[in-house]
C-alpha atoms as a PDB file:
ATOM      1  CA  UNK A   1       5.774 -10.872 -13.210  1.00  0.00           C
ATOM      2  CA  UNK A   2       6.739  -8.039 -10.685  1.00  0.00           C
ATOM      3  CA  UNK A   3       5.339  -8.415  -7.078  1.00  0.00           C
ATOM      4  CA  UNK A   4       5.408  -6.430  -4.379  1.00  0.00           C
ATOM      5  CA  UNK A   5       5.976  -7.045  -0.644  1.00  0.00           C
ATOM      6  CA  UNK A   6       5.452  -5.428   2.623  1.00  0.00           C
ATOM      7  CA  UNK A   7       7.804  -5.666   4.848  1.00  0.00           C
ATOM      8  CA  UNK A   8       6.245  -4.570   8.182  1.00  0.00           C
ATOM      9  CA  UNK A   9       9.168  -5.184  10.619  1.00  0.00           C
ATOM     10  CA  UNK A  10      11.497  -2.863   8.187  1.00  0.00           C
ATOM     11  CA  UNK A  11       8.477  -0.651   7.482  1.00  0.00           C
ATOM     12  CA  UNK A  12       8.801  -1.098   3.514  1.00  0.00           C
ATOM     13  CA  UNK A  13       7.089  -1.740   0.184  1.00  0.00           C
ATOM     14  CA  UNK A  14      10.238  -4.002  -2.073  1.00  0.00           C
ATOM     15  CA  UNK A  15       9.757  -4.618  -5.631  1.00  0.00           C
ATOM     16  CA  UNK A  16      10.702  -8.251  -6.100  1.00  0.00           C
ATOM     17  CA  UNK A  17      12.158  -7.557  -9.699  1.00  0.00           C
ATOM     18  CA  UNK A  18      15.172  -5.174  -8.673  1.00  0.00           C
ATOM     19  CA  UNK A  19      14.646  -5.333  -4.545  1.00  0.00           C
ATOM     20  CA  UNK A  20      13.766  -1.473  -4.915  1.00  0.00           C
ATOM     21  CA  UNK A  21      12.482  -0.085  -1.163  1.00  0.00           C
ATOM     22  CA  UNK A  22       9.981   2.091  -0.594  1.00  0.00           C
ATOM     23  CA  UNK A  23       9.457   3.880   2.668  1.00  0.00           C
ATOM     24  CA  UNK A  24       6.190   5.514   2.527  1.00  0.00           C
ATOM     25  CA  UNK A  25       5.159   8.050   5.088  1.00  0.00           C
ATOM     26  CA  UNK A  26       1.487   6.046   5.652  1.00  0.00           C
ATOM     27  CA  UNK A  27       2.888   3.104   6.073  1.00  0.00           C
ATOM     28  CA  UNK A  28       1.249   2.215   8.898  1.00  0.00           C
ATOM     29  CA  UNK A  29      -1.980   2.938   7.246  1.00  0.00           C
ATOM     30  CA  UNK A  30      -0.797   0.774   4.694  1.00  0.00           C
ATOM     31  CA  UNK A  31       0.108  -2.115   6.469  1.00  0.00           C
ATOM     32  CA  UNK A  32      -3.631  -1.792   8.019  1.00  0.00           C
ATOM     33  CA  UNK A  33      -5.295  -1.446   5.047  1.00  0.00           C
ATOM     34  CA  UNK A  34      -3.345  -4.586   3.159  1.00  0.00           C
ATOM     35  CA  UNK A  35      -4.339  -6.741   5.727  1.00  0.00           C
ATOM     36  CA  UNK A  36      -7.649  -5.655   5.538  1.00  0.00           C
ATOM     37  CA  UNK A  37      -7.648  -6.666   1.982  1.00  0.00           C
ATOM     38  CA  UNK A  38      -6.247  -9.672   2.625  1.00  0.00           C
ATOM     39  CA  UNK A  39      -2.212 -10.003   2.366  1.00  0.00           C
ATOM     40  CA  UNK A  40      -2.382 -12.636  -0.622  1.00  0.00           C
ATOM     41  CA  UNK A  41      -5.428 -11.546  -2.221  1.00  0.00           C
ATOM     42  CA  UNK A  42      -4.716  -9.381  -5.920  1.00  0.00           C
ATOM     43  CA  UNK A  43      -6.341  -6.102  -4.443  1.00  0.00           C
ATOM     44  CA  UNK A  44      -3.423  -6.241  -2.148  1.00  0.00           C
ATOM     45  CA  UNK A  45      -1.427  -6.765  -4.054  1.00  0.00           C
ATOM     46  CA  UNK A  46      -2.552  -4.098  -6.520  1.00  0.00           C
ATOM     47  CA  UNK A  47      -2.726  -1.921  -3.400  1.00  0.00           C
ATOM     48  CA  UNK A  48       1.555  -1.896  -2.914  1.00  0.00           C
ATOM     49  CA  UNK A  49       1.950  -1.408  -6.875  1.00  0.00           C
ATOM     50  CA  UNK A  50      -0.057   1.804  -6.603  1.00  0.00           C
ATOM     51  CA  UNK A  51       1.627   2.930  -3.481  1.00  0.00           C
ATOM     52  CA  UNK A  52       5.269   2.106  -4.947  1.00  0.00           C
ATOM     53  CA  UNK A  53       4.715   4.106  -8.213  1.00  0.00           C
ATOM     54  CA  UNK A  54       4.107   7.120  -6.112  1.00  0.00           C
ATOM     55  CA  UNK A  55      -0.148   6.675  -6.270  1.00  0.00           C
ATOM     56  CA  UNK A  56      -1.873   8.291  -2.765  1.00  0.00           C
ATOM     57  CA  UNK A  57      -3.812   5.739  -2.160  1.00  0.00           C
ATOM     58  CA  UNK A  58      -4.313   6.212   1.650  1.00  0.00           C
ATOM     59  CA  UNK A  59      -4.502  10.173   1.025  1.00  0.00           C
ATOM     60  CA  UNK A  60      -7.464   9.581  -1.874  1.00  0.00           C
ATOM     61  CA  UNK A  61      -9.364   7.131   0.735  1.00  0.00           C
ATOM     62  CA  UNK A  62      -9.330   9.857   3.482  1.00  0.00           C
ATOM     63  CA  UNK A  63     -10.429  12.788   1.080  1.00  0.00           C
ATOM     64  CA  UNK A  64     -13.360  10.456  -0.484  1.00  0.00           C
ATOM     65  CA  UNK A  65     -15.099   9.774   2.845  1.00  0.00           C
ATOM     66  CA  UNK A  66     -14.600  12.996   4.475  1.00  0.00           C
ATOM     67  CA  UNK A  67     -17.252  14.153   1.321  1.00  0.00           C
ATOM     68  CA  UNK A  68     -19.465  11.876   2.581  1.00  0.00           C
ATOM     69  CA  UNK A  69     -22.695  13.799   4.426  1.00  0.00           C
ATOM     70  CA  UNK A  70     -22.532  12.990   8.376  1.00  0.00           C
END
């Protein structure tokens, strides 16, 4: 099974499979959010996979609540 890693020193998502790199422009929103989640937990985990095959996760979360009444 593929995994996926964050590397927060190098500022990186890495595929274990092929040691792909990812360098997202959120990424420290991402590195936030996945330890929010909980850095072993599967929604983490799940989290990185959508963010590696190109999925605006952080982008999505910020348009949701801003439709939210204040």
């Amino acid at each position: 099974m593929c995994k996926y890693f964050l590397n927060e020193k190098e500022k990186c998502i890495v595929r274990s499979k092929d040691g792909e790199i990812m360098r997202p422009s959120c990424i420290d929103d991402v590195i936030l959010y996945h330890a929010y989640l909980g850095a072993d937990s599967k929604e983490a985990q799940h989290l990185l996979k959508d963010i590696f095959h190109g999925e605006k996760v952080i982008s999505k979360m910020v348009e949701t609540l801003s439709k939210i009444p204040h």
